[in-house]
Protein backbone atom coordinates (compact mmCIF):
# COMPACT_ATOMS: atom_id res chain seq x y z
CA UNK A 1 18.14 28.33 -149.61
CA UNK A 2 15.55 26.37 -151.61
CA UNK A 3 14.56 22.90 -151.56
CA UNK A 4 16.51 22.24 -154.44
CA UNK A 5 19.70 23.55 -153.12
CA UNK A 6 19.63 21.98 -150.06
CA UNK A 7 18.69 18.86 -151.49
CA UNK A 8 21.81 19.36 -153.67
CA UNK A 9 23.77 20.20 -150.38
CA UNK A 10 23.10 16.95 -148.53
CA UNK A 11 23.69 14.81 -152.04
CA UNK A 12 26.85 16.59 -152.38
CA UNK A 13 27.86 16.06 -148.48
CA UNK A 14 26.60 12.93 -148.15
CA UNK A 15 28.04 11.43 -151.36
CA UNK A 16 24.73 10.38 -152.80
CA UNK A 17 22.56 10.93 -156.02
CA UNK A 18 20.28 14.06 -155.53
CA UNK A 19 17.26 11.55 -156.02
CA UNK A 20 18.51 9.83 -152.62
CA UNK A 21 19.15 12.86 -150.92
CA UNK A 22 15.48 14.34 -152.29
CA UNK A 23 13.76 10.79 -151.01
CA UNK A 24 15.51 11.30 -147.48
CA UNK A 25 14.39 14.62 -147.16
CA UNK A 26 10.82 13.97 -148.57
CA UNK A 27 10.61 10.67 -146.17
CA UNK A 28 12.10 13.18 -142.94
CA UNK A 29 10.03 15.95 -143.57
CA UNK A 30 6.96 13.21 -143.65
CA UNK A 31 7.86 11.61 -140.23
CA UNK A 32 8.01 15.34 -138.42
CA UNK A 33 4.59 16.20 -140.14
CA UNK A 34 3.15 13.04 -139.11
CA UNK A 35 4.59 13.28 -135.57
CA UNK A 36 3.63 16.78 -134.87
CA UNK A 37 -0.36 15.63 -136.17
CA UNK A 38 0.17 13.66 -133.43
CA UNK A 39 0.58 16.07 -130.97
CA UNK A 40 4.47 15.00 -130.34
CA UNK A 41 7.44 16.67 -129.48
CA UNK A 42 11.06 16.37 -131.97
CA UNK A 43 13.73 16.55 -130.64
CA UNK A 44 17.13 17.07 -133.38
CA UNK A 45 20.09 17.44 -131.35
CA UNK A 46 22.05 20.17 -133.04
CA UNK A 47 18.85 21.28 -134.46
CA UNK A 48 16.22 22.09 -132.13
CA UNK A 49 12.85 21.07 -131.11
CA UNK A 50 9.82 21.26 -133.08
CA UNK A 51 6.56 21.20 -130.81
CA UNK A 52 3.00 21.87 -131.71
CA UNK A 53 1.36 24.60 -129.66
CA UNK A 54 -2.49 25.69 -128.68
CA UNK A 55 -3.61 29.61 -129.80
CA UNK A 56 -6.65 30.71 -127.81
CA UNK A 57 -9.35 31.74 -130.07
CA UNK A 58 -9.11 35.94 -129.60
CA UNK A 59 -11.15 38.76 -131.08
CA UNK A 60 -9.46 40.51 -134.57
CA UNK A 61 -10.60 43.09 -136.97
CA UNK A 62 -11.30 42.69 -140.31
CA UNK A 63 -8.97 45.85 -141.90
CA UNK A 64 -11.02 46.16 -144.62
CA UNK A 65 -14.70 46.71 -142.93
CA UNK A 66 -13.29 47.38 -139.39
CA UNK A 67 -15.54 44.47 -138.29
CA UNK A 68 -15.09 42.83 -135.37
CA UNK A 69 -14.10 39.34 -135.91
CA UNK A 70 -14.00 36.19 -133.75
CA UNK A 71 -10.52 34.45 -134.82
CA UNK A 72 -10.74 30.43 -133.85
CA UNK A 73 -8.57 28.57 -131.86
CA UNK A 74 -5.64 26.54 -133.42
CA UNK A 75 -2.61 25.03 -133.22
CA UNK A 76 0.51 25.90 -134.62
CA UNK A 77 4.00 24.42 -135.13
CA UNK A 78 6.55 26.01 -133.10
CA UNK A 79 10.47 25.77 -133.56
CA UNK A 80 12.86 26.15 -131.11
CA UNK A 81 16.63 26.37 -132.15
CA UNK A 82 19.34 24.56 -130.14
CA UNK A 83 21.74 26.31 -128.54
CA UNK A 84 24.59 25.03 -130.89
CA UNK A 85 22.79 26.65 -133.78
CA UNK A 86 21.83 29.52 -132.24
CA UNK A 87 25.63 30.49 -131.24
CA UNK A 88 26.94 29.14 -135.04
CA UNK A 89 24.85 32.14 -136.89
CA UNK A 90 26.45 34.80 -134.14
């Protein structure tokens, strides 16, 4: 599903313009970016839990040379779904 239909999915569920339905989705996926800079945890009951997670920096190889490469430390945004979800897509 792309942005655009799902933005046409919530308009059409919702029973508002796709405009309102594009701002909503614009201003959520905003708040969760700016939380998760933050360091915090979001919780969507019936959708799951996005937290922001710590990789230790590790040793790689480049696959073109075969060099030995240090890889930095980082975070990452993790997603875990809730169990609802999880059983709906059985």
């Amino acid at each position: 599903m792309t942005k655009a239909e799902l933005v046409a999915e919530v308009a059409k569920q919702a029973g508002i313009t796709k405009k309102e339905a594009d701002a909503a989705l614009k201003a959520a996926v905003a708040a969760i970016a700016k939380a998760l800079k933050k360091g915090e945890r979001i919780a969507i009951p019936g959708l799951g839990i996005f937290t922001v997670k710590k990789r230790a920096a590790r040793k790689g190889r480049n696959p073109r040379t075969g060099q030995v490469i240090q890889i930095p430390a980082r975070k990452v945004v993790a997603f875990k779904p809730a169990k609802d979800l999880r059983e709906s897509i059985k």
